[in-house]
C-alpha atoms as a PDB file:
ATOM      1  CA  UNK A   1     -65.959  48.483 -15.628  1.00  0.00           C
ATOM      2  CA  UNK A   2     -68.702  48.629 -17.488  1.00  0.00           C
ATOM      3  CA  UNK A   3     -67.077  48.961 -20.878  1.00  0.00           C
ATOM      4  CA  UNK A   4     -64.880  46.175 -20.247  1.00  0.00           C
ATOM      5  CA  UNK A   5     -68.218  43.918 -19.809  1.00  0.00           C
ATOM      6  CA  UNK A   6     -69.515  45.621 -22.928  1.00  0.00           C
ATOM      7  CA  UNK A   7     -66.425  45.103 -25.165  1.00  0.00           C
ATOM      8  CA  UNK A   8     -65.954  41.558 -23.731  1.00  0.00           C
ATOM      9  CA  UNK A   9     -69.514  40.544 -24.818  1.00  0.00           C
ATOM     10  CA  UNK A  10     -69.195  42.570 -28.438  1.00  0.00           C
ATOM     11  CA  UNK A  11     -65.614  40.470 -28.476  1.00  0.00           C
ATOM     12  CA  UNK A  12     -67.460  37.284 -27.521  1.00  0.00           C
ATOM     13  CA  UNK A  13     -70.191  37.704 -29.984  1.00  0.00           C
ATOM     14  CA  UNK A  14     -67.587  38.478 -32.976  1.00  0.00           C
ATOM     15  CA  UNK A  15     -65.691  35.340 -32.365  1.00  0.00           C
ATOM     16  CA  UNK A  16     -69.094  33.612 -32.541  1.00  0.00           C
ATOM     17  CA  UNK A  17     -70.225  34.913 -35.916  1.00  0.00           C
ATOM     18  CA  UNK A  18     -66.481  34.168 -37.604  1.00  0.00           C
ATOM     19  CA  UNK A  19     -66.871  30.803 -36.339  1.00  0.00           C
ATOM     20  CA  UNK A  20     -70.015  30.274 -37.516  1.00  0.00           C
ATOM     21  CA  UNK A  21     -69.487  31.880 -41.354  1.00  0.00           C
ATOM     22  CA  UNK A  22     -66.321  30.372 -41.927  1.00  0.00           C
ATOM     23  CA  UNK A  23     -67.717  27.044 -42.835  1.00  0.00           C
ATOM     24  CA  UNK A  24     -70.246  29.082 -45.512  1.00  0.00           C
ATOM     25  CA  UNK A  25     -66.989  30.717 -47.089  1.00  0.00           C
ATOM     26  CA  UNK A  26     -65.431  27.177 -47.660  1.00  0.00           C
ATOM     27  CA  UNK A  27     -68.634  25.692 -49.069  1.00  0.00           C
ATOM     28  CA  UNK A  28     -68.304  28.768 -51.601  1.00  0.00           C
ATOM     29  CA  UNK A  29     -64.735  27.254 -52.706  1.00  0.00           C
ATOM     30  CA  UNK A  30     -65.309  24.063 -53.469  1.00  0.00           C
ATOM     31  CA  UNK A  31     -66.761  24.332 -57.135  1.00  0.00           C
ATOM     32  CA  UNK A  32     -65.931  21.975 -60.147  1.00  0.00           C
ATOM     33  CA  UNK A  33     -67.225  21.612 -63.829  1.00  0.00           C
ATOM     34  CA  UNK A  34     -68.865  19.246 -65.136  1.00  0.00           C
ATOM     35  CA  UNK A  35     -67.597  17.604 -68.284  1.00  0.00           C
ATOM     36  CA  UNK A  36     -69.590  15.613 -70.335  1.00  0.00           C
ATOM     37  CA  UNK A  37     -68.221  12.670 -72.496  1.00  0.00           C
ATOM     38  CA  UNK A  38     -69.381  10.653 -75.488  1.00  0.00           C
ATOM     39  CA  UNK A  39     -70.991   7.531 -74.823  1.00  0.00           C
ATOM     40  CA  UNK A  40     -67.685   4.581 -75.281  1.00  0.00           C
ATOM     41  CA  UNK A  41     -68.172   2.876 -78.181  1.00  0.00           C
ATOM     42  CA  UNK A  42     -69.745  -0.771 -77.526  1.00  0.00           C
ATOM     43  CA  UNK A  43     -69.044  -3.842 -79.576  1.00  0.00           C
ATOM     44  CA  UNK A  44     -70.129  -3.908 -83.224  1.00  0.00           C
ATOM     45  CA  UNK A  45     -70.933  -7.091 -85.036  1.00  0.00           C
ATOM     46  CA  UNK A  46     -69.816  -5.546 -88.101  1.00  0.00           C
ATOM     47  CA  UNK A  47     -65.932  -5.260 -86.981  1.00  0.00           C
ATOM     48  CA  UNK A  48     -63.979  -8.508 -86.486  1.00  0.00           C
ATOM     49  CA  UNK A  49     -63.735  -9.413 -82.484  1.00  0.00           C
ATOM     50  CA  UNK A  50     -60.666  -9.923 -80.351  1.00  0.00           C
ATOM     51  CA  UNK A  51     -58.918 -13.356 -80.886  1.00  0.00           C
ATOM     52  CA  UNK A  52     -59.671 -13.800 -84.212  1.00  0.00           C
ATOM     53  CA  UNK A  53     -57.363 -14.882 -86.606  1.00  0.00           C
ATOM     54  CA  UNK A  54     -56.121 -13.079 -89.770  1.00  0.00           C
ATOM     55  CA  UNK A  55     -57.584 -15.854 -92.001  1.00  0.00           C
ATOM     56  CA  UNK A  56     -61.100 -15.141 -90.227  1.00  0.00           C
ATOM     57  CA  UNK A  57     -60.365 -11.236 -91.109  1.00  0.00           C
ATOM     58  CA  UNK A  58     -60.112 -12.036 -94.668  1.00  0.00           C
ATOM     59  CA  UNK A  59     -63.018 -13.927 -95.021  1.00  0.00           C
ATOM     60  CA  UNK A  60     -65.492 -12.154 -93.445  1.00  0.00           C
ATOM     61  CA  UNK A  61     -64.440  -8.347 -94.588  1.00  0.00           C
ATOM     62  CA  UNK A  62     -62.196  -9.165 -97.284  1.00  0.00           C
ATOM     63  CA  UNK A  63     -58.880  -7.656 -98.501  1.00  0.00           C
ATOM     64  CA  UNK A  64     -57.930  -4.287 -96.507  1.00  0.00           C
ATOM     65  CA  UNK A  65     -58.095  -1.130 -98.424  1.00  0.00           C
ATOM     66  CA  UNK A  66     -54.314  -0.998 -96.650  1.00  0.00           C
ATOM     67  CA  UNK A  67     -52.001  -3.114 -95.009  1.00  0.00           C
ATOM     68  CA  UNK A  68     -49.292  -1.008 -93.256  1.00  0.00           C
ATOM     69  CA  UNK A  69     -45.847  -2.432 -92.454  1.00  0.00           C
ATOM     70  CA  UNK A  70     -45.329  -4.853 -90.261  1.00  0.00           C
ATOM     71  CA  UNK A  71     -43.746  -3.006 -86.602  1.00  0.00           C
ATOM     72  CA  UNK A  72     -40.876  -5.411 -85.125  1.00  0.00           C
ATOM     73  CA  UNK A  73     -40.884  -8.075 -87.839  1.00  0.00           C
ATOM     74  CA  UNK A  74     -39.819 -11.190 -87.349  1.00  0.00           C
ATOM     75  CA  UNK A  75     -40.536 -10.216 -83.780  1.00  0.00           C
ATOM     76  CA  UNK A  76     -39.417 -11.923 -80.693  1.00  0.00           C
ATOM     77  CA  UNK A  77     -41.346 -14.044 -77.160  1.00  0.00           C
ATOM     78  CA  UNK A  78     -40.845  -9.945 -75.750  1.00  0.00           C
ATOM     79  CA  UNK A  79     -42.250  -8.276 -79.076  1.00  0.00           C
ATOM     80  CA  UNK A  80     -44.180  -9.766 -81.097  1.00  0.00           C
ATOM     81  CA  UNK A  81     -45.064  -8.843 -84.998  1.00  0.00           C
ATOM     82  CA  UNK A  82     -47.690  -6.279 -84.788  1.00  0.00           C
ATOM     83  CA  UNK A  83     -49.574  -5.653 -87.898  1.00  0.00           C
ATOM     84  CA  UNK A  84     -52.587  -3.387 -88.587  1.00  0.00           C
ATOM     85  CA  UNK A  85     -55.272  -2.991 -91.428  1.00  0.00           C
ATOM     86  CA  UNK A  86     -57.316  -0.546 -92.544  1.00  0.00           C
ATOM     87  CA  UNK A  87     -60.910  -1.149 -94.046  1.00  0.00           C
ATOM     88  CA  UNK A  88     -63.389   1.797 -94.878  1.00  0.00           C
ATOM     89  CA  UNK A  89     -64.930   1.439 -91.062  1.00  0.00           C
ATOM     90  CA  UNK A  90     -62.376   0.633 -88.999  1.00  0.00           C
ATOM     91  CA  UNK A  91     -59.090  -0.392 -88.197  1.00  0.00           C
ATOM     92  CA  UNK A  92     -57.704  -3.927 -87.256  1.00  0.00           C
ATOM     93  CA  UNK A  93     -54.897  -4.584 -85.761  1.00  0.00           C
ATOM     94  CA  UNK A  94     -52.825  -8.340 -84.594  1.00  0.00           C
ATOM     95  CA  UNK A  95     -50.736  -9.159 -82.431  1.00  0.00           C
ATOM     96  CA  UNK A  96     -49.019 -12.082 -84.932  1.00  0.00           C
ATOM     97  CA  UNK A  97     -51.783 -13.601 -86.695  1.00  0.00           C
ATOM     98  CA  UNK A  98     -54.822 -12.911 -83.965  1.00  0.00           C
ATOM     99  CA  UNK A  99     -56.661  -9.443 -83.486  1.00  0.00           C
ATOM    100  CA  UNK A 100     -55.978  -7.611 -80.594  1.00  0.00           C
ATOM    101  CA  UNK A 101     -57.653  -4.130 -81.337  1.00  0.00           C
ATOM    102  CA  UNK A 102     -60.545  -3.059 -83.611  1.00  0.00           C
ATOM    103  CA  UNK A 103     -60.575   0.265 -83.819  1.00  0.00           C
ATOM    104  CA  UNK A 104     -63.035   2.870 -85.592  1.00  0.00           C
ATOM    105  CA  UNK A 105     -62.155   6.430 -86.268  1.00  0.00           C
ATOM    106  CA  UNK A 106     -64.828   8.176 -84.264  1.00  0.00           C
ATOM    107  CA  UNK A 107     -63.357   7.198 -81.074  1.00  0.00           C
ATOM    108  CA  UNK A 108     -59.637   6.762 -81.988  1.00  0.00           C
ATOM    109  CA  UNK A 109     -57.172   5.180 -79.423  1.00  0.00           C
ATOM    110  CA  UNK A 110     -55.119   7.892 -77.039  1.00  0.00           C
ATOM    111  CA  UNK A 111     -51.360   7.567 -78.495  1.00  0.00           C
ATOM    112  CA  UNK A 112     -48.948   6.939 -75.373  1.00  0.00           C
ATOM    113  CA  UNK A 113     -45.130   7.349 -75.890  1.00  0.00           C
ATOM    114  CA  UNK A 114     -43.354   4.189 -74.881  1.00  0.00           C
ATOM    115  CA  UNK A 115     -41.108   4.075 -71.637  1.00  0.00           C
END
């Protein structure tokens, strides 16, 4: 009898001690790395600003060092003419005659296939 009160209470005290370092092996699991990011870029006054117009473009930077080929030209209501131009800093690019996105080639866009 007595061993069966012993092992019982060694029994008991095992379930005890599993219960209570279960929760430290979980803890262990959840790790994750830490990735650190460039700073986004913030808005330059020496790149033209969303909305403005091509004319505006021109005036303030002058002529582009390239002016690639229009994308869906004539263009339609559901896509419109989308142009871009490159100066020495930074890309421009319109959606018809108004900028959309300036873009500079330190923090280039991510490319997305189209649906």
């Amino acid at each position: 009898m007595r061993d069966l009160i012993t092992f019982s209470g060694l029994q008991v005290c095992l379930k005890t001690l599993v219960l209570a370092l279960v929760p430290l092996f979980w803890l262990n699991l959840a790790t994750a790395d830490v990735l650190d990011l460039p700073a986004p870029p913030t808005a330059n006054a020496n790149q033209p600003s969303t909305g403005m117009s091509m004319q505006q473009v021109l005036q303030a930077w002058g002529e582009p060092q390239h002016r690639h080929q229009t994308v869906s030209d004539p263009g339609t209501k559901q896509r419109p003419p989308i142009n871009r131009w490159d100066y020495a800093t930074f890309s421009v690019v319109f959606e018809r005659d108004k900028v959309i996105h300036t873009v500079s080639p330190q923090y280039p866009p991510e490319v997305v296939a189209a649906p």
